[in-house]
Protein backbone atom coordinates (compact mmCIF):
# COMPACT_ATOMS: atom_id res chain seq x y z
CA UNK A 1 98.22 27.72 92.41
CA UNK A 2 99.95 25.35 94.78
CA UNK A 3 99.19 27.35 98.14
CA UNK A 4 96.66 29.70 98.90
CA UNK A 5 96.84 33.43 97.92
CA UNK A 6 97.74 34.09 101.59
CA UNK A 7 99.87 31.52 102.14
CA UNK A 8 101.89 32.30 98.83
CA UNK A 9 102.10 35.84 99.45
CA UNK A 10 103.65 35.45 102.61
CA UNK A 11 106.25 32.80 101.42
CA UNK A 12 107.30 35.56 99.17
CA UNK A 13 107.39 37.95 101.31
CA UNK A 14 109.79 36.29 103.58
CA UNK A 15 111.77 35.35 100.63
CA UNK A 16 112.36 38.93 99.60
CA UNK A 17 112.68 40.15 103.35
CA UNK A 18 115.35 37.34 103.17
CA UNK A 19 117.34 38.10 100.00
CA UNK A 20 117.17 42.06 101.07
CA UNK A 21 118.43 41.01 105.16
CA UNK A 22 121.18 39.00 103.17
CA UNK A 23 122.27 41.27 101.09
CA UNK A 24 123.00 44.32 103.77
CA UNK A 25 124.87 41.58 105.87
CA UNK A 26 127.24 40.78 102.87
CA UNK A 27 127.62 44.65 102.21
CA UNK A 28 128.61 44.99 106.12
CA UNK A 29 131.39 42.28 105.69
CA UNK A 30 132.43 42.49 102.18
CA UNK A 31 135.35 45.44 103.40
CA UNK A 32 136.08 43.05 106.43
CA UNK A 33 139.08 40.88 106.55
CA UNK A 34 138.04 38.47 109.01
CA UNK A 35 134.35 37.55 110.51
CA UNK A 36 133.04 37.40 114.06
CA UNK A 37 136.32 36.62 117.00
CA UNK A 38 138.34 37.10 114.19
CA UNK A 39 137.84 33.95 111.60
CA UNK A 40 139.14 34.04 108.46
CA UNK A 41 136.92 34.00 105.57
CA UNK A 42 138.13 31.14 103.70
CA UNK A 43 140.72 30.99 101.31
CA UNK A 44 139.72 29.52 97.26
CA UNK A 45 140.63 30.54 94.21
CA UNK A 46 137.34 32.47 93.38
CA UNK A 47 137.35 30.70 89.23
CA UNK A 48 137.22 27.15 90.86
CA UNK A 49 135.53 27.65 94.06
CA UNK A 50 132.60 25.84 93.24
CA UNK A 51 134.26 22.45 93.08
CA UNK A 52 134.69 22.08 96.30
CA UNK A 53 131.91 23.86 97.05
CA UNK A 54 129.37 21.31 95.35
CA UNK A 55 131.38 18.13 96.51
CA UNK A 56 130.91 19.42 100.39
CA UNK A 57 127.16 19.66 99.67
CA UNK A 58 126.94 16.45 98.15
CA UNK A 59 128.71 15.26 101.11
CA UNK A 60 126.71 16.88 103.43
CA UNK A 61 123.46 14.92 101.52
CA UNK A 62 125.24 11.75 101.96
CA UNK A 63 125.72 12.66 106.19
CA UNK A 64 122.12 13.72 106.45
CA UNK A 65 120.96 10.78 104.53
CA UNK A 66 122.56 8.45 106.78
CA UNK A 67 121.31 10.22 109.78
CA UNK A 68 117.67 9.38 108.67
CA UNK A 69 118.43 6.05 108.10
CA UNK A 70 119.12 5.62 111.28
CA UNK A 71 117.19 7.72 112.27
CA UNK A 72 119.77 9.56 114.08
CA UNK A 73 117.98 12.90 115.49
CA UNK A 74 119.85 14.13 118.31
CA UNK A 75 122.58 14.20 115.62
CA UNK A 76 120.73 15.54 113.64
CA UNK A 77 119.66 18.41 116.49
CA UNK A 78 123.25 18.40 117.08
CA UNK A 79 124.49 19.54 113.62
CA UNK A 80 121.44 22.00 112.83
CA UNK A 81 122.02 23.98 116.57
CA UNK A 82 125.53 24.24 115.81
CA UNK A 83 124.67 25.65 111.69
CA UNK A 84 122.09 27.73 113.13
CA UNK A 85 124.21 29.50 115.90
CA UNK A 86 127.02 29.79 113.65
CA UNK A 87 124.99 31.39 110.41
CA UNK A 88 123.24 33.93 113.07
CA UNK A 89 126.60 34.86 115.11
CA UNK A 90 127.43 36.09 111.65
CA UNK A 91 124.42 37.98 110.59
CA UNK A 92 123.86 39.62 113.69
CA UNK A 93 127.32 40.87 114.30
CA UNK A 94 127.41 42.60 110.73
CA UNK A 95 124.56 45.03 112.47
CA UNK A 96 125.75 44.83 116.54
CA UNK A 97 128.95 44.30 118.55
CA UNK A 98 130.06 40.79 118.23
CA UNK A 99 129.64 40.03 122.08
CA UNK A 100 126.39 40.97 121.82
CA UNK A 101 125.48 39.34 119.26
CA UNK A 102 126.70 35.70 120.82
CA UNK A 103 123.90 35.98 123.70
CA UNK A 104 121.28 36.76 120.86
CA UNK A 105 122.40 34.11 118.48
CA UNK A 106 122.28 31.32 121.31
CA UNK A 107 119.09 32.54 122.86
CA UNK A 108 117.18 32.52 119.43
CA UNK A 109 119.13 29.05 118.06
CA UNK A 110 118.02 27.41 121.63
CA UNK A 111 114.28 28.33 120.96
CA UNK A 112 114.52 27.44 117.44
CA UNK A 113 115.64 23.89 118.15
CA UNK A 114 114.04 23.26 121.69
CA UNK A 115 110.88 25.42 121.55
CA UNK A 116 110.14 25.69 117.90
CA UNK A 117 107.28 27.75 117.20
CA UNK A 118 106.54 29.47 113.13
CA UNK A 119 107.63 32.71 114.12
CA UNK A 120 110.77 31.95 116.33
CA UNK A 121 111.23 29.35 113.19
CA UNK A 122 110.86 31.79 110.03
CA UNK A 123 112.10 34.75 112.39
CA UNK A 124 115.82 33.13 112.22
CA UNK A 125 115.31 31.80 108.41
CA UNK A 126 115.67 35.21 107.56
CA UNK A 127 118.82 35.97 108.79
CA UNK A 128 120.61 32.53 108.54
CA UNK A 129 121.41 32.61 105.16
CA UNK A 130 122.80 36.42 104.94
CA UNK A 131 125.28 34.77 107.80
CA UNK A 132 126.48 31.65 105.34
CA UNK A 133 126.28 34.36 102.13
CA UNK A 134 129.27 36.11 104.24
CA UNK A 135 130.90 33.11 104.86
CA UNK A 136 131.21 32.23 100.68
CA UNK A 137 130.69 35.31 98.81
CA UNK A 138 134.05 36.64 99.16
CA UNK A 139 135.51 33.04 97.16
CA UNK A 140 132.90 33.09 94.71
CA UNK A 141 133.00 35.09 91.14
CA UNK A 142 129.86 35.23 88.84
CA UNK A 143 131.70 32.01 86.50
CA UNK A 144 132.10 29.88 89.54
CA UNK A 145 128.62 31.25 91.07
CA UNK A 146 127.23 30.73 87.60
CA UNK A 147 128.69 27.05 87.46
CA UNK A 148 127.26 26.29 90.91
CA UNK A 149 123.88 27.06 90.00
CA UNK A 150 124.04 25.09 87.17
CA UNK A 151 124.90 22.18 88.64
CA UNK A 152 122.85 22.71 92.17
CA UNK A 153 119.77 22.95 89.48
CA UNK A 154 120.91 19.71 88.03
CA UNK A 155 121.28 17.95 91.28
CA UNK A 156 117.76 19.54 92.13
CA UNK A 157 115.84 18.12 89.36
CA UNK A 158 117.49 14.14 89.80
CA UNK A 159 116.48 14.71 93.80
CA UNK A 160 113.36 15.46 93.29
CA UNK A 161 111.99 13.79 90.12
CA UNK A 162 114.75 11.03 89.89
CA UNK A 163 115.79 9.83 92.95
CA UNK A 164 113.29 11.70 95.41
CA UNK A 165 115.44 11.96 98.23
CA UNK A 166 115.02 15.84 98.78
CA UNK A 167 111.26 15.06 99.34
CA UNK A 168 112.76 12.32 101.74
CA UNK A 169 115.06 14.58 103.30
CA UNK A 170 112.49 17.43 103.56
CA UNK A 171 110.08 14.91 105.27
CA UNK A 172 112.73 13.99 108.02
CA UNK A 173 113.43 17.48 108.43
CA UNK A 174 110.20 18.89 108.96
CA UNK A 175 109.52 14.99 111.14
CA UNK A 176 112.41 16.22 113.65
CA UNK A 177 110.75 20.37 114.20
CA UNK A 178 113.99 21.58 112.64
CA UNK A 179 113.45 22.27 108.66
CA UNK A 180 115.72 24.31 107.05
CA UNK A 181 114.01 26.59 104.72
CA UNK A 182 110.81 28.45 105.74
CA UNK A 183 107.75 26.90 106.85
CA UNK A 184 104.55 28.16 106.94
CA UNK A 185 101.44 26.17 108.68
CA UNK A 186 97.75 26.75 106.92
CA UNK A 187 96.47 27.20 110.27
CA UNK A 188 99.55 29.24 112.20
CA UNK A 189 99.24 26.87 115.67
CA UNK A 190 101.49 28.34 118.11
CA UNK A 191 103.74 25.46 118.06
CA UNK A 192 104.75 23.84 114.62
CA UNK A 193 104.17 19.96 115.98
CA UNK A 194 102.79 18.42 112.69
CA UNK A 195 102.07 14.59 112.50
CA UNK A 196 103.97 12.27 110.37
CA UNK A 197 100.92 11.40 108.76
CA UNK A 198 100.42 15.14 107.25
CA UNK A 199 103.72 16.48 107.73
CA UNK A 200 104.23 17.97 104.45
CA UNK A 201 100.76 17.26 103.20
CA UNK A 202 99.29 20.33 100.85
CA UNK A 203 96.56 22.58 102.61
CA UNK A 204 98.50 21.84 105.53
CA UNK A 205 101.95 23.19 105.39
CA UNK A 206 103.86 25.54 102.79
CA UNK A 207 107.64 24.91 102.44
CA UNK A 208 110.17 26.72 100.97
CA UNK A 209 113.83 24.85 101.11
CA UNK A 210 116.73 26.78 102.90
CA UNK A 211 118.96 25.91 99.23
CA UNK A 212 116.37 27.62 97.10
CA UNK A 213 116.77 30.93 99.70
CA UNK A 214 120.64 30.73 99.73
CA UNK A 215 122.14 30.15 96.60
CA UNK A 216 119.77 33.20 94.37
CA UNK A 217 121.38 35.23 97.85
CA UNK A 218 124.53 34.08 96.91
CA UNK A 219 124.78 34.62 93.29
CA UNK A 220 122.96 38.53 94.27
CA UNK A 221 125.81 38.83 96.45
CA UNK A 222 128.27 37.96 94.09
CA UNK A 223 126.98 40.86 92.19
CA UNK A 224 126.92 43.18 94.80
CA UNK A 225 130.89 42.46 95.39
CA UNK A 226 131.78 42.67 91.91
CA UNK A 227 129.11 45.94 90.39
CA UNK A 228 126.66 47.60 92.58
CA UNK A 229 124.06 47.19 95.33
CA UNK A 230 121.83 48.37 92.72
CA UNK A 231 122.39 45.77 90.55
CA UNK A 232 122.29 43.21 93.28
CA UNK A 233 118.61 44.44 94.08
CA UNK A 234 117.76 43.90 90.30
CA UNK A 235 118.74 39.99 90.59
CA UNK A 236 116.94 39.69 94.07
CA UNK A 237 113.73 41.57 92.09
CA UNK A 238 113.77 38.52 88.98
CA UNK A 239 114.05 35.54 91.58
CA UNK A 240 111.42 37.09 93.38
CA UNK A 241 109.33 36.93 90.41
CA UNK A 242 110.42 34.15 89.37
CA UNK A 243 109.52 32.20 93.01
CA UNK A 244 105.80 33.70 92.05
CA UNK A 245 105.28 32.18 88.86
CA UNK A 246 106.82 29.22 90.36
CA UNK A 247 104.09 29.11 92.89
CA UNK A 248 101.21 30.45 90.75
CA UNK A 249 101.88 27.48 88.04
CA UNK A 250 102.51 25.04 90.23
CA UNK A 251 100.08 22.25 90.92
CA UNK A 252 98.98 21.28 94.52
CA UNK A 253 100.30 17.91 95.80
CA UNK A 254 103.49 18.09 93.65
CA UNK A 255 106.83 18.62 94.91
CA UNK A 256 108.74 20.72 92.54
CA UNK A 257 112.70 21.26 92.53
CA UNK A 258 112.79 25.38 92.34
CA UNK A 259 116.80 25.42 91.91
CA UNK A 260 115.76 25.39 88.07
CA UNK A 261 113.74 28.47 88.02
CA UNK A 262 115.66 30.28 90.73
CA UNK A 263 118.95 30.05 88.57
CA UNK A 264 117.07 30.94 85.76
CA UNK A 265 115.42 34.11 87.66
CA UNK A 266 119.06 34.90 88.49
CA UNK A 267 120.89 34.49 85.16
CA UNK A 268 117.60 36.62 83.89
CA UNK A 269 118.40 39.69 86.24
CA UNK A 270 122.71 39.30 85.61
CA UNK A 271 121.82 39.97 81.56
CA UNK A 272 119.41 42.75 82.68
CA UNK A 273 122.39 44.47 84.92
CA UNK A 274 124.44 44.29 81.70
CA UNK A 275 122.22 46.18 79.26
């Protein structure tokens, strides 16, 4: 097993507490025209979304890349507070009145970034990625969300065994405080402030990446939109399973891409909806 039994458990946990959060936000705006202040949900052909979907995450690589070459971090703080706000904004306003919800979204994105501690940190995980699901769900069908997966797995495996610059990224990431994807410390200090030397060192810290949480949400919520909730829930229970075996097989001081088995948990759950 790559992390403890108590460490593991609660990474899945907070996975499923994630997918389940997600998945009532996209219910909430799936009958809504326009988001938070009125934005439009954007505007793709659902068959083809995923082009331009993939290219703006290979760009954003590139950008984030280039900010830790530099090492560029108040950049790099810049972008994340502005993602963060932006992804909770939208979560919390599926549940509360909008102008409400803009206080709470900049108090808990302030704390995340400036006072970072595990629970302020996985706290906000949890409902970041139901707020981007809204955003994309609506221009996604199961062939594009399909496609996407495919290739995000692809792109997983050549980052992590190939090229290695996800474990580089992850490393700058968790370097700066402000990781995206949950983190869970061995020893739960009160602050996360973890050395470069044993940043991401096992025994120390458990990681889970914020891509391996947000696209199984976004394929379940492609589901939801075009069958059931109940079927959504069925696709949320195989990548949950699927994230355990990942865990439970794994070997300890080995970075693993989980896109792979994640799209694999996913596609397992879409044929189960169809019997």
């Amino acid at each position: 097993m790559k992390h403890t039994a108590i460490v593991t458990t609660i990474l899945i946990l907070l996975f499923l507490i994630t997918q389940i959060t997600g998945l009532l936000i996209i219910k909430n705006y799936l009958p809504r025209e326009t988001l938070p202040f009125n934005i439009e949900k954007p505007e793709i052909a659902e068959e083809t979304s995923f082009i331009p979907l993939f290219i703006t995450i290979l760009i954003a690589t590139m950008v984030a890349l280039i900010l830790i070459r530099f090492s560029a971090f108040r950049l790099w703080k810049l972008w994340f507070f502005i993602s963060i706000f932006a992804c909770l904004l939208i979560a919390l306003a599926a549940f509360i009145p909008e102008l409400i919800a803009l206080p709470i979204a900049f108090i808990f994105t302030a704390f995340r970034i400036f006072r970072p501690n595990f629970i302020i940190h996985n706290l906000t995980e949890i409902f970041i990625y139901g707020g981007l699901a809204a955003i994309f769900v609506p221009i996604l069908s199961i062939f594009s969300i399909t496609i996407l997966l495919v290739l995000i797995s692809f792109y997983d495996m050549i980052a992590v065994w190939k090229t290695k610059h996800m474990i580089k990224l992850a490393k700058f990431q968790t370097k700066s405080r402000m990781f995206a994807g949950l983190l869970i410390p061995y020893q739960m200090p009160h602050k996360i402030k973890i050395k470069e030397t044993q940043k991401l060192e096992p025994g120390r810290t458990a990681i889970l990446g914020g891509g391996d949480m947000g696209f199984p949400l976004l394929f379940a919520g492609v589901v939801l939109k075009t069958s059931s909730l109940f079927n959504s829930f069925i696709i949320v229970l195989t990548t949950t399973i699927t994230l355990f075996l990942l865990f439970y097989f794994a070997e300890k001081k080995k970075f693993y891409p989980a896109m792979p088995f994640l799209s694999l948990g996913c596609l397992a759950g879409y044929l189960i909806t169809l019997l």
